[in-house]
PDB file of N, CA and C in Angstrom:
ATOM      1  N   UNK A   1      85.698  82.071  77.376  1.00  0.00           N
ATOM      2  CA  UNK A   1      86.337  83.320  77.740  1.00  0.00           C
ATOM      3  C   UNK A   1      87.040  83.134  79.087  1.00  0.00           C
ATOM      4  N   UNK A   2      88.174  83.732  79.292  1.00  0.00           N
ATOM      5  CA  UNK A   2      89.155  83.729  80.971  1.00  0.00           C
ATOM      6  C   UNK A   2      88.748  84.289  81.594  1.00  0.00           C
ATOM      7  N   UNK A   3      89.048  83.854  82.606  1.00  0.00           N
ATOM      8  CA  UNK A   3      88.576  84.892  84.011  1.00  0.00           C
ATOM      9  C   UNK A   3      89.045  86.322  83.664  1.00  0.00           C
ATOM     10  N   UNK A   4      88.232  87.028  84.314  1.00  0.00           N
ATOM     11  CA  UNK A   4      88.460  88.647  84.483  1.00  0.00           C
ATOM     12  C   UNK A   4      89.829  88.576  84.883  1.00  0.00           C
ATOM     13  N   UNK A   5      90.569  90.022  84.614  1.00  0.00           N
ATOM     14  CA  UNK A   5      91.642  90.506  85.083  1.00  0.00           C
ATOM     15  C   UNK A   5      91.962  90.249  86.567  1.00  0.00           C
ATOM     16  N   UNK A   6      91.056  90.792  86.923  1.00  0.00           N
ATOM     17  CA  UNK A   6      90.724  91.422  88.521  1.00  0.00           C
ATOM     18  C   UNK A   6      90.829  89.822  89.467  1.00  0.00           C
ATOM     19  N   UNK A   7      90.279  88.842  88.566  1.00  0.00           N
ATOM     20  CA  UNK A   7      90.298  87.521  89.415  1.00  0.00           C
ATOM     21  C   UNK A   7      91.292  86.651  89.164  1.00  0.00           C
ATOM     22  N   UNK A   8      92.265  87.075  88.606  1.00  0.00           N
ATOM     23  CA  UNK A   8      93.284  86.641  88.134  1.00  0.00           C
ATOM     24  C   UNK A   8      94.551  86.292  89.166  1.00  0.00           C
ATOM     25  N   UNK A   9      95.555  85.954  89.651  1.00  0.00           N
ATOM     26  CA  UNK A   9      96.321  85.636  90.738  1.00  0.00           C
ATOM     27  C   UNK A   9      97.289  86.872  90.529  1.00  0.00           C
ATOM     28  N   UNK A  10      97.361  87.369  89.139  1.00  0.00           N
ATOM     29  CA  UNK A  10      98.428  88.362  88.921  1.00  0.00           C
ATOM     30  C   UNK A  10      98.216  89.580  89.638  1.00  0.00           C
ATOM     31  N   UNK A  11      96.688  89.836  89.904  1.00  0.00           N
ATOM     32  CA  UNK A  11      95.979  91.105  89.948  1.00  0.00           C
ATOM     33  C   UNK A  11      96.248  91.000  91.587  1.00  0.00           C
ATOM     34  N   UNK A  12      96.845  90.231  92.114  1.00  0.00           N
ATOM     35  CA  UNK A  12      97.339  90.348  93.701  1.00  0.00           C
ATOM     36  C   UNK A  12      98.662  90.874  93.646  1.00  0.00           C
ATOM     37  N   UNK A  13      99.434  90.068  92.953  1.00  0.00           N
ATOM     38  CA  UNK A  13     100.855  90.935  92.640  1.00  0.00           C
ATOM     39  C   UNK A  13     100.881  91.933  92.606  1.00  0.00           C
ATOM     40  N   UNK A  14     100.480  92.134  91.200  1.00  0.00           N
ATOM     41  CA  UNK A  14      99.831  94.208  90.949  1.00  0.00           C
ATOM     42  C   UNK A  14      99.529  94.965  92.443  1.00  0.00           C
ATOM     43  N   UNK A  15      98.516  94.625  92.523  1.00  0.00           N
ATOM     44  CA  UNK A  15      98.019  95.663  93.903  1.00  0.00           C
ATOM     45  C   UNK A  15      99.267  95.062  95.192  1.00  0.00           C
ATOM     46  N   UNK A  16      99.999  94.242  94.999  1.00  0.00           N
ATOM     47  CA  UNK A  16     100.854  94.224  96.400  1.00  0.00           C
ATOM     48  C   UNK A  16     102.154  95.143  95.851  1.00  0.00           C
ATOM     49  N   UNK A  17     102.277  94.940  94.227  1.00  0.00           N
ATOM     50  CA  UNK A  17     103.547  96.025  94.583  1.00  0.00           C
ATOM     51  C   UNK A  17     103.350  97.218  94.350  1.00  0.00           C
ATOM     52  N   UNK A  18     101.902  97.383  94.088  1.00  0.00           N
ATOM     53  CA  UNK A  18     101.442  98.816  94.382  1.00  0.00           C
ATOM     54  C   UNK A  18     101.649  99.621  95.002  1.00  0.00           C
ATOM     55  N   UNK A  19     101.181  99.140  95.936  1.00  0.00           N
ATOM     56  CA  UNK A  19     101.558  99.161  97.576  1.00  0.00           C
ATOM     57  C   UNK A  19     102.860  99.063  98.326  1.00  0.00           C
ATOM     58  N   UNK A  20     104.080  98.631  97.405  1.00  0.00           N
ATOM     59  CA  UNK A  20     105.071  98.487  98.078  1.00  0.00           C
ATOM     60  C   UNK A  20     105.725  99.550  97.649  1.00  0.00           C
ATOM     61  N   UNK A  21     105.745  99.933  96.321  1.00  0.00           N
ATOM     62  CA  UNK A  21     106.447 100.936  95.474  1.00  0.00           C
ATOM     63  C   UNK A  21     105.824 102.309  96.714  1.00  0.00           C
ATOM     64  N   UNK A  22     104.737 102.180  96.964  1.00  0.00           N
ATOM     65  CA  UNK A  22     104.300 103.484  97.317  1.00  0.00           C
ATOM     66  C   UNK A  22     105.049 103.726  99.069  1.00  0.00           C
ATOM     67  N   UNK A  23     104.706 102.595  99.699  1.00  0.00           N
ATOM     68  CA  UNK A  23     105.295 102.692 100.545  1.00  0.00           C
ATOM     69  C   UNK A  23     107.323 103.045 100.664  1.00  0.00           C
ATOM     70  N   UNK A  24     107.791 102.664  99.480  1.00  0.00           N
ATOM     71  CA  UNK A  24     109.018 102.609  99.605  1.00  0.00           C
ATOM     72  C   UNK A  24     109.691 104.119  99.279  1.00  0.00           C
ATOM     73  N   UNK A  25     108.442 104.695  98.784  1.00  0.00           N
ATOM     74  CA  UNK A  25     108.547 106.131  98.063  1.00  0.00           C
ATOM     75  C   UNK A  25     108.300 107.112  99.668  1.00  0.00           C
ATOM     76  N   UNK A  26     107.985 106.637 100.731  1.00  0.00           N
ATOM     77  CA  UNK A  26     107.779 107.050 101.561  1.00  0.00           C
ATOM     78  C   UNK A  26     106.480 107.887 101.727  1.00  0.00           C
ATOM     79  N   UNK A  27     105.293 107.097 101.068  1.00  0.00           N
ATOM     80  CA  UNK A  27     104.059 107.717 100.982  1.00  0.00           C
ATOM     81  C   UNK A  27     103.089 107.664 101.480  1.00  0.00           C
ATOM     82  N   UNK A  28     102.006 108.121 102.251  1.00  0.00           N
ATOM     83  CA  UNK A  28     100.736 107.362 101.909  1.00  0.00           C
ATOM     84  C   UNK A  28     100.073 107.275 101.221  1.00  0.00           C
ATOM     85  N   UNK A  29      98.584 106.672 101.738  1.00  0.00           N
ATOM     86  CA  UNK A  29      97.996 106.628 100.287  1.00  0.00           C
ATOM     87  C   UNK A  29      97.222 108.405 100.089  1.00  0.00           C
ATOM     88  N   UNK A  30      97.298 108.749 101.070  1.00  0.00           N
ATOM     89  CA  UNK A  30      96.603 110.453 100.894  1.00  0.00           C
ATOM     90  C   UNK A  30      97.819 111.393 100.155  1.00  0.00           C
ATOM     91  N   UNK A  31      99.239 111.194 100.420  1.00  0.00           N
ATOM     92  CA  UNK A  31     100.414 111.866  99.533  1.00  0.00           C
ATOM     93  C   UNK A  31     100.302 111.424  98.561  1.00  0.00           C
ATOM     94  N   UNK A  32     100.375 110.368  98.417  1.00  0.00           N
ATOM     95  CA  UNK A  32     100.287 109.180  96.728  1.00  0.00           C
ATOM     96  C   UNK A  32      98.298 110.042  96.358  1.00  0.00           C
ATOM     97  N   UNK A  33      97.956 110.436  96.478  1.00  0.00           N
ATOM     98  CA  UNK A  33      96.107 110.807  96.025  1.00  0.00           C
ATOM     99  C   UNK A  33      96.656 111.667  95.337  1.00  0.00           C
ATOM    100  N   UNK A  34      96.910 113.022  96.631  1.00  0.00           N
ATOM    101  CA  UNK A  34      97.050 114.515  96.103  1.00  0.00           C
ATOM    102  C   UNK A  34      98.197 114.747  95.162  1.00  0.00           C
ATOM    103  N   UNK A  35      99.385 113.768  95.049  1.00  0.00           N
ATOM    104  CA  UNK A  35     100.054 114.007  93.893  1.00  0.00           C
ATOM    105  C   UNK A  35      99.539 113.554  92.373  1.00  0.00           C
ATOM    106  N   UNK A  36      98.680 112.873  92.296  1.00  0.00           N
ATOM    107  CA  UNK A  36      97.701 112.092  91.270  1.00  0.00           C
ATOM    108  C   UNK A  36      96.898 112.988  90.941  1.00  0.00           C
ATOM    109  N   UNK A  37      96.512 113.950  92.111  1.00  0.00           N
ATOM    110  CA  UNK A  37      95.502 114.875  91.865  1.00  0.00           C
ATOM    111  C   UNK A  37      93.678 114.042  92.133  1.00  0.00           C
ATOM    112  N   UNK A  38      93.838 112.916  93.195  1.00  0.00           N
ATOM    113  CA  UNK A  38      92.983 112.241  93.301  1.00  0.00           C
ATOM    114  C   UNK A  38      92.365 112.098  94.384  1.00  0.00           C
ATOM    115  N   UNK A  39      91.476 111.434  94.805  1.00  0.00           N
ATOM    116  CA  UNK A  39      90.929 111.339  96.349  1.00  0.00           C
ATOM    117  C   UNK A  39      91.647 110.059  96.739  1.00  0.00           C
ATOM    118  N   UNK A  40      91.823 110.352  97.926  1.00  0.00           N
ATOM    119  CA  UNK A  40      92.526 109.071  98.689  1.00  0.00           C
ATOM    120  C   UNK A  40      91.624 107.494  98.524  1.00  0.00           C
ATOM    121  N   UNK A  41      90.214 107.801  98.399  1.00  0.00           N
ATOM    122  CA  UNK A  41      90.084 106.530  98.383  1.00  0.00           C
ATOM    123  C   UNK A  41      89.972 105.886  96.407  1.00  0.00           C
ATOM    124  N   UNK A  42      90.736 106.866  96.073  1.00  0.00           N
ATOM    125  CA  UNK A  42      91.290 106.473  94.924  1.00  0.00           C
ATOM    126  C   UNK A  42      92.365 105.130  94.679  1.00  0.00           C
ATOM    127  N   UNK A  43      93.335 105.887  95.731  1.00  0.00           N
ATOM    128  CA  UNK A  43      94.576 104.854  95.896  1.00  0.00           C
ATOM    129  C   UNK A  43      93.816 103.814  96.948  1.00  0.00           C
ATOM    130  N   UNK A  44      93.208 103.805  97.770  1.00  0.00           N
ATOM    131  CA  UNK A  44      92.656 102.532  97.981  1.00  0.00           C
ATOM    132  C   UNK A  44      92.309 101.875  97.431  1.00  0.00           C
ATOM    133  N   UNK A  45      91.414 102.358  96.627  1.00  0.00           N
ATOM    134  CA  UNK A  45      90.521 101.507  95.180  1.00  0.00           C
ATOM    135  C   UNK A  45      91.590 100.795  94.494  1.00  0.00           C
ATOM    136  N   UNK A  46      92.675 101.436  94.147  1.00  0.00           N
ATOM    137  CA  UNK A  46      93.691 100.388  93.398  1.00  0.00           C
ATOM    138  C   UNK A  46      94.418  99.370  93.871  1.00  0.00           C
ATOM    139  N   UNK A  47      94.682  99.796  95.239  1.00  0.00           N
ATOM    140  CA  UNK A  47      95.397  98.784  96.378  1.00  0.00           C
ATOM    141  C   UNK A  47      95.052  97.805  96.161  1.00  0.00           C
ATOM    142  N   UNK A  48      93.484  97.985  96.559  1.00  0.00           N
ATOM    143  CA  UNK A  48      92.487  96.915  97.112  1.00  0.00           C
ATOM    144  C   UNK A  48      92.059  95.736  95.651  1.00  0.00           C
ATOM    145  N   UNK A  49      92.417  96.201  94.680  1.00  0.00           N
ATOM    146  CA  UNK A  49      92.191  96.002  93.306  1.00  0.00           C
ATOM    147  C   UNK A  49      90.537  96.081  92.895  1.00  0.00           C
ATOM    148  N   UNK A  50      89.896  97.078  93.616  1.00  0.00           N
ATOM    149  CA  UNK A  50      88.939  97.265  92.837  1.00  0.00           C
ATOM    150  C   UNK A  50      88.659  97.778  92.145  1.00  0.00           C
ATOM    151  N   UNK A  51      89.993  98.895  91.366  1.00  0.00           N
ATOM    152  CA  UNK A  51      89.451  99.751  90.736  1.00  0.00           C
ATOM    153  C   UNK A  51      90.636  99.703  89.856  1.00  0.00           C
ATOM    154  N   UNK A  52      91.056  99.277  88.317  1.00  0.00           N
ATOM    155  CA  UNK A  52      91.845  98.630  87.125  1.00  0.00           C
ATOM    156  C   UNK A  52      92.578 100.145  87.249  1.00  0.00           C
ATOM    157  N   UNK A  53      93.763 100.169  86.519  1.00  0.00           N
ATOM    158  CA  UNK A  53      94.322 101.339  85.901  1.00  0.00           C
ATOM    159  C   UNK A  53      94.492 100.769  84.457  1.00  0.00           C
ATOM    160  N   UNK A  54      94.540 102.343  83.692  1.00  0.00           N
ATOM    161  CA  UNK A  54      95.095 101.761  82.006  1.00  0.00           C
ATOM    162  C   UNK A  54      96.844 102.017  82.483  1.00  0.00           C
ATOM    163  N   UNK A  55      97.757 101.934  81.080  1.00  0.00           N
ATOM    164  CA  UNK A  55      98.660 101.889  81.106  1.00  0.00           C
ATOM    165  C   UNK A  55      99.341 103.351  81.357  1.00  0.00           C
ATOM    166  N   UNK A  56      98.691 104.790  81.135  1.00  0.00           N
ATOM    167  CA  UNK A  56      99.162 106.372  81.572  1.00  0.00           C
ATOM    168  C   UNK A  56      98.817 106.262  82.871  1.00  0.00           C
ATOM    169  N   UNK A  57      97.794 105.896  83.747  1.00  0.00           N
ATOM    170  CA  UNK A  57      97.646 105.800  85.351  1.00  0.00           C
ATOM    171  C   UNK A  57      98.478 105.195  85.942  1.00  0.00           C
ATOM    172  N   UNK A  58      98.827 103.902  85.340  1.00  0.00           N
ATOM    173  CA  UNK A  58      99.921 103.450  85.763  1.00  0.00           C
ATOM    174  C   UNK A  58     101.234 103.778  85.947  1.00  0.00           C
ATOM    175  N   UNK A  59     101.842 104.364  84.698  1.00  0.00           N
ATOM    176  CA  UNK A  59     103.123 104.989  84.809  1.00  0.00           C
ATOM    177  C   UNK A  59     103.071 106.309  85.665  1.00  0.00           C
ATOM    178  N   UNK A  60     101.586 107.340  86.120  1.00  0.00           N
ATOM    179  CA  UNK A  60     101.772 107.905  86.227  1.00  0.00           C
ATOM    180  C   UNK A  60     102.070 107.367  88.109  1.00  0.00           C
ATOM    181  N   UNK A  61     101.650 106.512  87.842  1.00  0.00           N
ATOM    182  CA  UNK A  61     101.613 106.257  89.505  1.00  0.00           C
ATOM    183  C   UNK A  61     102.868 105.835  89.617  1.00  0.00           C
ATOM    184  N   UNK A  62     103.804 105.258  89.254  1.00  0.00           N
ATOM    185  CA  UNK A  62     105.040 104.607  89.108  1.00  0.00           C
ATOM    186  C   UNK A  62     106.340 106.043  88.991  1.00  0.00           C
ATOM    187  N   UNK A  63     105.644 106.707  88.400  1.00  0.00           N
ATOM    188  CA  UNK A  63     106.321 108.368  88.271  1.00  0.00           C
ATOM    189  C   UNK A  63     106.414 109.172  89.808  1.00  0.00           C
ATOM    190  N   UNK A  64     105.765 108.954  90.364  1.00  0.00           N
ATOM    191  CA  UNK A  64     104.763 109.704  91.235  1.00  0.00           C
ATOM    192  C   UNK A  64     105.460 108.844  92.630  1.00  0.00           C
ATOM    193  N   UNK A  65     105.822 107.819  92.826  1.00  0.00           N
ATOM    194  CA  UNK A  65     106.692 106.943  93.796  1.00  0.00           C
ATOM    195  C   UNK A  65     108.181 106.972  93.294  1.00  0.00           C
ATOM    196  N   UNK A  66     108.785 107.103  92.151  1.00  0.00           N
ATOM    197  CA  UNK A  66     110.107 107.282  92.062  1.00  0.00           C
ATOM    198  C   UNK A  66     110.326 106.249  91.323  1.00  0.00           C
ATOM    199  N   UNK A  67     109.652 105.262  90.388  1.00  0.00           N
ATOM    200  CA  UNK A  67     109.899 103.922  89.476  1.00  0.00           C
ATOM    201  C   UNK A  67     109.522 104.541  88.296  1.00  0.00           C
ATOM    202  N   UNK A  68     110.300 104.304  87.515  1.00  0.00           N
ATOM    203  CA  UNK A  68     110.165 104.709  85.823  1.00  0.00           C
ATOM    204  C   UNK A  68     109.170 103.040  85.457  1.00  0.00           C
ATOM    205  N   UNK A  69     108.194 103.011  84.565  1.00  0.00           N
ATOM    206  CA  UNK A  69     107.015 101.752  84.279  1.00  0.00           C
ATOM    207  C   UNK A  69     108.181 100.931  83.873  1.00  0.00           C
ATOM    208  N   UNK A  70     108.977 101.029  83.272  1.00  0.00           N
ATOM    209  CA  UNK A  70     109.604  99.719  82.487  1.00  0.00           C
ATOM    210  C   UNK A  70     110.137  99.198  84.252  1.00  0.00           C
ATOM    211  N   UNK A  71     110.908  99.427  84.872  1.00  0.00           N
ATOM    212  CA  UNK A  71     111.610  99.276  86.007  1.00  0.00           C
ATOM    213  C   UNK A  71     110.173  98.158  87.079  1.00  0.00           C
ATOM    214  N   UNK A  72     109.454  99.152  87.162  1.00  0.00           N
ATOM    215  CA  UNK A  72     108.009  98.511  87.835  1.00  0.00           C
ATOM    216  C   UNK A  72     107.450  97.001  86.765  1.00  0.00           C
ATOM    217  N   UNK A  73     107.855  97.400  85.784  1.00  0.00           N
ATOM    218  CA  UNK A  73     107.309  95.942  84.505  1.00  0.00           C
ATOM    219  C   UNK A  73     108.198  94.521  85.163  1.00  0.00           C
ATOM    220  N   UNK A  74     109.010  95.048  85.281  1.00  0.00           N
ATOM    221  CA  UNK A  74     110.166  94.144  85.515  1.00  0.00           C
ATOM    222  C   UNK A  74     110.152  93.223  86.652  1.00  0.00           C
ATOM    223  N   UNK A  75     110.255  94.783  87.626  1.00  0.00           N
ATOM    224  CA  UNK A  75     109.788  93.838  89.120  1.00  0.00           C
ATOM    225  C   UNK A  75     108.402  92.889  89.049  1.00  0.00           C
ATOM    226  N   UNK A  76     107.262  93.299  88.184  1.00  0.00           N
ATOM    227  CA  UNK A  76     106.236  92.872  88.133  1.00  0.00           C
ATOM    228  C   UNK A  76     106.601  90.871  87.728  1.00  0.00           C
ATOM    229  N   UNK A  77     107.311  91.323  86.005  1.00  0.00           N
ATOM    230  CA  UNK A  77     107.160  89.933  86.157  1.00  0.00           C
ATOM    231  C   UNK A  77     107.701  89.201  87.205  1.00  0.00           C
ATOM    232  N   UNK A  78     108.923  89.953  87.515  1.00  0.00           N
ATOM    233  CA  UNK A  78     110.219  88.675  88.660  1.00  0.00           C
ATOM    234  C   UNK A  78     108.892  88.171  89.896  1.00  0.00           C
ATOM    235  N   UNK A  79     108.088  89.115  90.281  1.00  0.00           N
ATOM    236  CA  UNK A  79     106.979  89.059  91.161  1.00  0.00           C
ATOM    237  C   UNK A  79     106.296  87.702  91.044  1.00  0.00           C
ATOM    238  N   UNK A  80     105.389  87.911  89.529  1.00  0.00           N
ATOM    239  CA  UNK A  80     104.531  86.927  88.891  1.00  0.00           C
ATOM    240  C   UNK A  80     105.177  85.492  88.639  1.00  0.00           C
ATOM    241  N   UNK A  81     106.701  85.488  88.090  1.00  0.00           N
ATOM    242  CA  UNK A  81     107.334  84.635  87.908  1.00  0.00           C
ATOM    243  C   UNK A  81     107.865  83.563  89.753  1.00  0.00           C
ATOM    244  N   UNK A  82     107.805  84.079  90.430  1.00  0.00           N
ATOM    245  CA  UNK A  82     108.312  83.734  92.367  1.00  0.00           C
ATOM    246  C   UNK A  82     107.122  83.321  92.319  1.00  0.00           C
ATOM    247  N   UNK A  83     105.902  84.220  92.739  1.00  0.00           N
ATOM    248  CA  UNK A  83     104.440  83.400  92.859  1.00  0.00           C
ATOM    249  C   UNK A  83     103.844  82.465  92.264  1.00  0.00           C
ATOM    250  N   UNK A  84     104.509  82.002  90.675  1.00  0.00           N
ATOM    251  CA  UNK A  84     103.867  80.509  90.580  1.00  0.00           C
ATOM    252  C   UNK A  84     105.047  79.582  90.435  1.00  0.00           C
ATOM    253  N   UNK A  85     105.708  79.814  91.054  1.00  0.00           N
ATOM    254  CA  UNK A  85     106.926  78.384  91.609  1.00  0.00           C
ATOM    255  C   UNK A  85     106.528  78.229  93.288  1.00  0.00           C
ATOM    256  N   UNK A  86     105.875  79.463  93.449  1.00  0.00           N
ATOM    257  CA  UNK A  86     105.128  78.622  95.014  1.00  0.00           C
ATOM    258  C   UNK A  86     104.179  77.477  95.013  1.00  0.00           C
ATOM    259  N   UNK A  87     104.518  76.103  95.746  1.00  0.00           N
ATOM    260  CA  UNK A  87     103.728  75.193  95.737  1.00  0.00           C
ATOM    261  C   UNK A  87     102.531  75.147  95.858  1.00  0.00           C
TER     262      UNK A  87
END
C-alpha cells in the first residue's frame, strides 16, 4: 500500500497554494473561516495539512478566494509538475 495522502510531497503543494490563493484573495485565515462558516483554526488545520478536504470543501474554498476548482486544478498540477523537476 502507498504512503498516505498527507505524506505525500503533493500534500505540500496543496496546502502552499492554499495558502496562496487565500492570501491573494486578500484574506485571512479568520475571513477565509467565517466565510466557510468555520472556526479559524479550521483554515489552519488545512494550511498546515492536518486536516484533508473532500472535493465540495475544496471548491468551496476555491469559491470563497475568487478561483473557480478547475482554474485551482490547473495551477495545482503546473505546481506538482515545477516541484519534481527540482533536483
Amino acid at each position: 500500500m502507498g504512503k498516505k495522502s498527507v505524506y505525500r510531497p503533493e500534500n505540500k503543494v496543496l496546502t502552499t497554494l492554499l495558502r496562496e490563493i487565500r492570501k491573494e484573495a486578500d484574506l485571512d485565515q479568520s475571513e477565509l473561516a467565517e466565510l466557510l462558516d468555520r472556526p479559524q483554526s479550521y483554515v489552519s488545520s488545512v494550511e498546515r495539512g492536518q486536516r484533508r478536504l473532500d472535493l465540495l470543501q475544496l471548491r468551496d474554498h476555491c469559491m470563497h478566494c475568487g478561483l473557480d476548482l478547475a482554474a485551482f486544478v490547473g495551477r495545482f498540477e503546473d505546481a506538482v509538475v515545477e516541484a519534481n523537476q527540482l533536483p
